[in-house]
Protein backbone atom coordinates (compact mmCIF):
# COMPACT_ATOMS: atom_id res chain seq x y z
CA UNK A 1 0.00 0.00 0.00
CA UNK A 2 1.27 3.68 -0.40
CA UNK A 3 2.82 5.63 2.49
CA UNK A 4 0.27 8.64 3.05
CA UNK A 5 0.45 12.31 4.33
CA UNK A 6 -2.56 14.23 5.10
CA UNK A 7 -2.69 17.63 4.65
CA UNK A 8 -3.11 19.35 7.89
CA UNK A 9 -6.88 20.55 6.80
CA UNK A 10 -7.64 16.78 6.54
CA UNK A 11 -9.98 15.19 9.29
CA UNK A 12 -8.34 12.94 12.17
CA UNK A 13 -11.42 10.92 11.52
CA UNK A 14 -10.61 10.05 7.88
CA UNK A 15 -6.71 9.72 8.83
CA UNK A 16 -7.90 7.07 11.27
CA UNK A 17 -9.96 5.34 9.02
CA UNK A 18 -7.54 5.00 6.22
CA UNK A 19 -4.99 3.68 9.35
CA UNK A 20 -7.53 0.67 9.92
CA UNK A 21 -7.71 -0.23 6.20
CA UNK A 22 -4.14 -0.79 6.26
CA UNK A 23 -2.62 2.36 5.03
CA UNK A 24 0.58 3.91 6.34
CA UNK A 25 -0.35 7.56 6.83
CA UNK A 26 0.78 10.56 9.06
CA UNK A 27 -0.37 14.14 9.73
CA UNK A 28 0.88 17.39 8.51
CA UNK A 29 0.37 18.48 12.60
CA UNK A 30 2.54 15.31 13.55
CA UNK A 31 5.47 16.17 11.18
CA UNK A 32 5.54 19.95 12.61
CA UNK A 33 4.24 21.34 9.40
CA UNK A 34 1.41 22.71 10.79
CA UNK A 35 0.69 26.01 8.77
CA UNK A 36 3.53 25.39 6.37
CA UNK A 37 3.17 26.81 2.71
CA UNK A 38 1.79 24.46 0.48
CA UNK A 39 4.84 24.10 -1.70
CA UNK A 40 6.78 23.41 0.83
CA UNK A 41 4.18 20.41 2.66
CA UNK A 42 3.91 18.87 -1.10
CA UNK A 43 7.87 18.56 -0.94
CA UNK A 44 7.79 17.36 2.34
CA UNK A 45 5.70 14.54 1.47
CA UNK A 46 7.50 13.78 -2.47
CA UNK A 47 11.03 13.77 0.11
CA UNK A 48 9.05 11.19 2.00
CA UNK A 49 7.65 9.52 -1.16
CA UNK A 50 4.02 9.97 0.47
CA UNK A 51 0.99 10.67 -1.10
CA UNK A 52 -0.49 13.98 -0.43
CA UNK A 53 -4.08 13.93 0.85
CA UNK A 54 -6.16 17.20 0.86
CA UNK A 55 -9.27 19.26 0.35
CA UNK A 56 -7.12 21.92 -0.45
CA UNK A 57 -7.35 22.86 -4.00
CA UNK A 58 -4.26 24.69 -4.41
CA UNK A 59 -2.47 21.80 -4.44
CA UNK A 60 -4.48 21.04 -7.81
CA UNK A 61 -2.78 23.85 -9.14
CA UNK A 62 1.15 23.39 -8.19
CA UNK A 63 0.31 19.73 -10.08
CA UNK A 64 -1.19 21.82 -13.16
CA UNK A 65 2.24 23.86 -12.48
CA UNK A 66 4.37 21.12 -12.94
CA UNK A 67 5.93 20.44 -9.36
CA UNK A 68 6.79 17.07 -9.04
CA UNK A 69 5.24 15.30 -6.71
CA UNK A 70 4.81 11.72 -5.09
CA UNK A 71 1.01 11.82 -5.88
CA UNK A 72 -1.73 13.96 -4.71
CA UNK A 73 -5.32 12.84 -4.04
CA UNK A 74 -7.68 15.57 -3.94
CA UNK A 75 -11.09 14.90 -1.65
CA UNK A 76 -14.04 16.83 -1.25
CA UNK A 77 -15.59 16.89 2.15
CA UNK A 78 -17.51 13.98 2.97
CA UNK A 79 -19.08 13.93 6.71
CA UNK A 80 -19.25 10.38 6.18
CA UNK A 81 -15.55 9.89 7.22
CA UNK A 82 -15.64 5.85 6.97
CA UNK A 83 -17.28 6.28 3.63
CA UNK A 84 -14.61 9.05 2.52
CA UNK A 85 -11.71 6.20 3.94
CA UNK A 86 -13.26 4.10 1.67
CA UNK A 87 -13.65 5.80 -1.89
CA UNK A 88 -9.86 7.10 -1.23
CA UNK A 89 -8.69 3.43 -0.70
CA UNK A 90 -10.60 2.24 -3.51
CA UNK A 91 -9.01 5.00 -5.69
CA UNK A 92 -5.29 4.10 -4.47
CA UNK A 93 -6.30 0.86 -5.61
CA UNK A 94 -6.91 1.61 -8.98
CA UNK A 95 -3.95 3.58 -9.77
CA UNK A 96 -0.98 0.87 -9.22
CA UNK A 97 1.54 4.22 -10.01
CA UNK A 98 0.75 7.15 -8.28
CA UNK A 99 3.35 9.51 -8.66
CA UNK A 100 2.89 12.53 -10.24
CA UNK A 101 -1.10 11.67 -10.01
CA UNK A 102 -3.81 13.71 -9.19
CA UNK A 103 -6.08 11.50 -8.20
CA UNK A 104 -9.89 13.25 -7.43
CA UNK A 105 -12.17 11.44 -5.01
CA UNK A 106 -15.55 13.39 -5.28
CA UNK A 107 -18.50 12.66 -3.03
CA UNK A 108 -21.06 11.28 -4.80
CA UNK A 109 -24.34 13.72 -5.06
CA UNK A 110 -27.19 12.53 -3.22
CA UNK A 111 -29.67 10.68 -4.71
CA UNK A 112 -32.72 12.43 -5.59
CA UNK A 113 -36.02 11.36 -5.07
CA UNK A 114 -37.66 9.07 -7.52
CA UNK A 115 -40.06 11.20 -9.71
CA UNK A 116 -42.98 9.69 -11.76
């Protein structure tokens, strides 16, 4: 499994969720980057070879920008922290090479009532 580093905007919640699944992840707070420039977490975690997790989406744009990176999975906010856990694992999953990724895990709209 990839080696993980969450952003320090990510939720604790969704850190230990990805923990149980099996992933190897850390905190932005427990590597004392805690507010640290963007630029400078995203090397942090390439150094590291760990995937970035975020919500943030500036980190969208240093990929557009060319910085190299390890990977970077963008996430948009999900409440539902276990189901979050899960749709980033099952996106690791499908991309056997992440570096230099950016890998978008979107929560899924909610359904809308059946109309007839």
């Amino acid at each position: 499994m990839p080696t993980l580093l969450a952003d320090e905007n990510f939720e604790d919640e969704v850190v230990d969720a990805l923990a149980a699944l099996g992933h190897d992840v850390v905190t932005a707070r427990a590597e004392g980057l805690t507010n640290t420039q963007d630029p400078v977490v995203l090397a942090h975690a390439t150094a590291e070879a760990r995937i970035l997790l975020t919500h943030d989406r500036d980190y969208q744009k240093l990929h557009k920008a060319g910085v190299r990176h390890a990977g970077i999975v963008y996430a948009s906010f999900d409440a539902d922290f276990a189901a979050l856990a899960a749709r980033i694992d099952a996106a690791l999953a499908a991309t056997p090479v992440a570096v230099g990724q950016l890998i978008r895990v979107i929560r899924p709209s909610p359904r809308s009532p059946h109309v007839p």
